[in-house]
Protein backbone atom coordinates (compact mmCIF):
# COMPACT_ATOMS: atom_id res chain seq x y z
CA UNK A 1 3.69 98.02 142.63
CA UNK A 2 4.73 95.03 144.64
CA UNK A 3 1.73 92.51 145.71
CA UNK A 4 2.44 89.63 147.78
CA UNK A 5 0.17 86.34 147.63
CA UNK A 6 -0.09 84.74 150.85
CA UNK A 7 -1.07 84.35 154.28
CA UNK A 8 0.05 85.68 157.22
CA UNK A 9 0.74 82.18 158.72
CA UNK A 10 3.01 81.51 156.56
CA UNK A 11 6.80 81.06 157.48
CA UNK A 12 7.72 81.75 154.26
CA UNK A 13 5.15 84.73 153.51
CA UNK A 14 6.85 86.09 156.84
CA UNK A 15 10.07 86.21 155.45
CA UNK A 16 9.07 88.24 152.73
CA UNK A 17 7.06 90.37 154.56
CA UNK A 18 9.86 91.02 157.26
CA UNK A 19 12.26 92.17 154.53
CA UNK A 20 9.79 94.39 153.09
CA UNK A 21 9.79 96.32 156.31
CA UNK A 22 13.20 96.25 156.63
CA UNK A 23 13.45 98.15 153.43
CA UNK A 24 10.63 100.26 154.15
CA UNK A 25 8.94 99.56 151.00
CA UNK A 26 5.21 99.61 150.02
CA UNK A 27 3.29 96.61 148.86
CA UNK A 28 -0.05 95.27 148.85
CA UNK A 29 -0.57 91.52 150.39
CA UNK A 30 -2.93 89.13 148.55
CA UNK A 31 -4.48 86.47 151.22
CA UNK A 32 -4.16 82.96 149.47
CA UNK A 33 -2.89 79.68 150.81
CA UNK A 34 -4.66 77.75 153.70
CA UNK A 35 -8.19 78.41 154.96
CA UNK A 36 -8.04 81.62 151.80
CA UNK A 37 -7.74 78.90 149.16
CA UNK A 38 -6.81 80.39 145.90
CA UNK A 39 -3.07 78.47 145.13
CA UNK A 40 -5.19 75.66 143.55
CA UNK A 41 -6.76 77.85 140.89
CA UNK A 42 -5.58 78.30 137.19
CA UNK A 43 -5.01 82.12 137.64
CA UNK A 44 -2.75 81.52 140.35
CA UNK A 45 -1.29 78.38 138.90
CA UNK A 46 -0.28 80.43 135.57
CA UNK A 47 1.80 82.63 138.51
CA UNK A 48 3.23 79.79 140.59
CA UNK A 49 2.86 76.02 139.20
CA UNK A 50 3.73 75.39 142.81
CA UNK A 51 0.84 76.06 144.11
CA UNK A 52 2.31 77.46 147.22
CA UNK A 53 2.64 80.61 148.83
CA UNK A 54 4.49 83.48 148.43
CA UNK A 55 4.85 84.62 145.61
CA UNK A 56 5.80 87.69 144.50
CA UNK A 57 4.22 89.73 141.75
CA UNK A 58 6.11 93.22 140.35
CA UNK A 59 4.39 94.83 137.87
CA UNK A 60 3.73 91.65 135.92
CA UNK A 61 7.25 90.16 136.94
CA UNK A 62 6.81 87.17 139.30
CA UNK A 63 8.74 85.66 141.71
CA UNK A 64 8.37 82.44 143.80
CA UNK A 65 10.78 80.42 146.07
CA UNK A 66 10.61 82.81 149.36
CA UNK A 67 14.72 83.35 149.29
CA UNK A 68 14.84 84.24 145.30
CA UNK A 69 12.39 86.13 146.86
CA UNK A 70 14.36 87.94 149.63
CA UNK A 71 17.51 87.94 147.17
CA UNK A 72 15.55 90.23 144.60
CA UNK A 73 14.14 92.24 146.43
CA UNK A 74 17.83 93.08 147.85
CA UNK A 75 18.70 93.13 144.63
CA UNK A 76 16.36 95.33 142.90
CA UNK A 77 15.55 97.78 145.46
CA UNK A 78 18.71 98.05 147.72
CA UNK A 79 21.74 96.93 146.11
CA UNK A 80 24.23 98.59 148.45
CA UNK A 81 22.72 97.68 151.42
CA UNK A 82 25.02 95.26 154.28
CA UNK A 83 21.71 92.96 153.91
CA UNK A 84 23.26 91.37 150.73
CA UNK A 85 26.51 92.70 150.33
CA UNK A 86 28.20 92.82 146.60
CA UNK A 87 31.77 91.39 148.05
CA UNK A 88 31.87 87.59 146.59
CA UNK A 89 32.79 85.82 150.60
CA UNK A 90 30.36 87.83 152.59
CA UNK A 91 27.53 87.04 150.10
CA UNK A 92 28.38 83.52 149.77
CA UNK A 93 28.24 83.10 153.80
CA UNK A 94 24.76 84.39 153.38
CA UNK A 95 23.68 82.42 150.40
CA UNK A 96 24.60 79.13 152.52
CA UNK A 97 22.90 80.15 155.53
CA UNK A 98 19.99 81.04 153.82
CA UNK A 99 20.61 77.84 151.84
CA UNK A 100 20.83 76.01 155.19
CA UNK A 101 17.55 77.01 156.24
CA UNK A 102 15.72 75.31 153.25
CA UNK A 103 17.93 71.98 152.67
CA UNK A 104 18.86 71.09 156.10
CA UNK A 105 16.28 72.88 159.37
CA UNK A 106 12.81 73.18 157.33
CA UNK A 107 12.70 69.47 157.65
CA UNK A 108 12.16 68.82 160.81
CA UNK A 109 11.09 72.01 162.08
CA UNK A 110 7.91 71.40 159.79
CA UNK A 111 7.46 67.75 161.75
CA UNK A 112 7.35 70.02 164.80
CA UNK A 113 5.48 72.96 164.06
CA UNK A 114 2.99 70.80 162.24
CA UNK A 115 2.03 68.46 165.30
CA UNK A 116 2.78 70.54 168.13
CA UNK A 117 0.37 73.81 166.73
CA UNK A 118 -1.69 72.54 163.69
CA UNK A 119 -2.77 68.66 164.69
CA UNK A 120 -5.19 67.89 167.95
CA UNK A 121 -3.29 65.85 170.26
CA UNK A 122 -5.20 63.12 169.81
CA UNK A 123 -3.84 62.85 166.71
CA UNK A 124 -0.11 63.62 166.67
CA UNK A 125 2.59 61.20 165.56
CA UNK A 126 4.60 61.66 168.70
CA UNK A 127 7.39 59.87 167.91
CA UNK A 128 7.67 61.71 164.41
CA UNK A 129 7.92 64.95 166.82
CA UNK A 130 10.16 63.12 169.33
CA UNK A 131 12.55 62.21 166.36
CA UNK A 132 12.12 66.07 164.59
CA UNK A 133 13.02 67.51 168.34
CA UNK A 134 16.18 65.60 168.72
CA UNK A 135 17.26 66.17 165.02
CA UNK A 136 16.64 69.93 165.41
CA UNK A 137 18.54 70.27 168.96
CA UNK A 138 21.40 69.22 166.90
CA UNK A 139 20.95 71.08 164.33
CA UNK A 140 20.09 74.29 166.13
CA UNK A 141 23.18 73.25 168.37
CA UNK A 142 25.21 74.43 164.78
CA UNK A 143 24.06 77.37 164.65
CA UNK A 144 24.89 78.72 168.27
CA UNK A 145 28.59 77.27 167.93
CA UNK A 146 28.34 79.71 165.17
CA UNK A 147 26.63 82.51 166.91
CA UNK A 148 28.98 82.25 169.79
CA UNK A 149 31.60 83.47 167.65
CA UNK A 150 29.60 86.82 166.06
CA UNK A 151 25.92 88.48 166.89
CA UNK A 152 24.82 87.54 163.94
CA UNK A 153 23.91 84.39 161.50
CA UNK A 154 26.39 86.12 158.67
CA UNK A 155 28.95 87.91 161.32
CA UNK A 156 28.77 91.27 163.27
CA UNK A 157 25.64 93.16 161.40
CA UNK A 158 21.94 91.78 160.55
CA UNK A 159 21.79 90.40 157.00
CA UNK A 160 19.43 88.32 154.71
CA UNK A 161 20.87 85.45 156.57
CA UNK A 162 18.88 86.24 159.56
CA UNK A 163 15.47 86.46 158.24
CA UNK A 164 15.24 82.50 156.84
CA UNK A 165 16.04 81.35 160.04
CA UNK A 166 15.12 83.95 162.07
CA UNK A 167 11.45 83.18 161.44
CA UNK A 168 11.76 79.61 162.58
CA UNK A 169 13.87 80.41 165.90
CA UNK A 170 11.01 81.86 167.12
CA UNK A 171 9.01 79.14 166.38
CA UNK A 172 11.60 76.90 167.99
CA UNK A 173 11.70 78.51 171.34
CA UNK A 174 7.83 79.06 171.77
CA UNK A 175 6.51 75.89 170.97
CA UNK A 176 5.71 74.02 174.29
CA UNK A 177 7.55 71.20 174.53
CA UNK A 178 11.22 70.86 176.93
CA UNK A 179 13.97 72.00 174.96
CA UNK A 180 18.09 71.77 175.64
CA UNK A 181 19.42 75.69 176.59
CA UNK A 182 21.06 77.12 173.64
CA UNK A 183 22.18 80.39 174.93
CA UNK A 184 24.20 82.17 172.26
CA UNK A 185 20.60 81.04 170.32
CA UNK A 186 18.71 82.67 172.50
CA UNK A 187 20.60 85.76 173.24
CA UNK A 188 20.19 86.59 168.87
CA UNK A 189 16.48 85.70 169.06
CA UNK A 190 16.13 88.21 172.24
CA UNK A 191 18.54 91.14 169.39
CA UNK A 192 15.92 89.91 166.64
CA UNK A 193 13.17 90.98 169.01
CA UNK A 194 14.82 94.59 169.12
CA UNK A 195 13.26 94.92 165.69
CA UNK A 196 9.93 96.23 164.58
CA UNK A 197 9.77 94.39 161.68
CA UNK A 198 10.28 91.10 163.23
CA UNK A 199 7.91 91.38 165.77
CA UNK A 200 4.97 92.72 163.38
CA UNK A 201 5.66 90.01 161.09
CA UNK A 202 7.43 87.01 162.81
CA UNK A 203 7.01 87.12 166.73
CA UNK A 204 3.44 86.44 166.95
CA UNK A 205 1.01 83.79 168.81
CA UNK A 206 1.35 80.44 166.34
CA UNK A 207 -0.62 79.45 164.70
């Protein structure tokens, strides 16, 4: 049985939880993390020293790190699927998408997302968010040269690339605050939307 520790909130729960779909597989979610508590406890310490959510729990194997996450489940339950494909070069441009998404975008995007939705005005670091915006337009700007050239983060067909920043692209473009036009950005969000999966899990009111 697969369980999944973690909120809903969560970027990184969504991921998980969007890939699950994808894959049609059953599970059971666990609500920790945030207002739920638990990640501070020893029992959930002894799963994830991190404290953090998700984390993924397979009859007794567990799993954190939310991309380990979406790699094993690819892994495990759908090896020959085009989400993770076995051919060295296609899963590499995945792994450094996905890769992408953690070392260079979750920086600033958490600035963002973190003033804009969870801090009172009153109390926002505005030029922290100022700074975050213009590093993200730049950053975001990378991706649509890329997505000019293919529908999708990893080339023609949806992959494991997609999810990691898929979740935060939503975030991006319904946060209220004046953005530059990305259009080849906007045009995949708008193809992400096509999907049940993302919309359950990912295209939601923030919060």
């Amino acid at each position: 049985m697969l369980r999944v520790w973690g909120r809903t909130t969560s970027s990184n729960v969504m991921k998980v939880l969007w890939l699950l779909d994808e894959l049609g597989l059953p599970y059971e979610r666990i609500d920790a993390g945030g207002s739920f508590g638990k990640t501070d406890t020893p029992e959930y310490r002894a799963m994830n020293p991190n404290g953090l959510v998700p984390t993924l729990d397979e009859d007794g194997f567990i799993l954190w790190e939310s991309n380990a996450i979406l790699r094993y489940l690819c892994a495990a339950h759908a090896p020959q699927t085009p989400l993770w494909p076995a051919e060295p070069r296609a899963r590499a441009t995945i792994d450094h998408w996905m890769d992408w998404q953690q070392t260079t975008l979750n920086r600033p995007m958490t600035v963002i997302f973190q003033g804009l939705v969870r801090t009172p005005p009153e109390k926002r670091d505005q030029a922290a968010i100022g700074a975050a915006i213009k590093d993200c337009t730049r950053i975001w700007g990378i991706l649509d040269a890329e997505l000019a050239r293919h529908p999708y983060v990893g080339g023609p067909a949806f992959t494991l690339a997609d999810i990691p920043l898929g979740v935060h692209v939503h975030r991006w473009l319904t946060m209220e605050f004046t953005r530059s036009p990305l259009p080849h950005l906007q045009a995949w969000y708008n193809r992400l939307l096509e999907r049940p999966p993302y919309r359950a899990h990912v295209a939601q009111p923030l919060a």
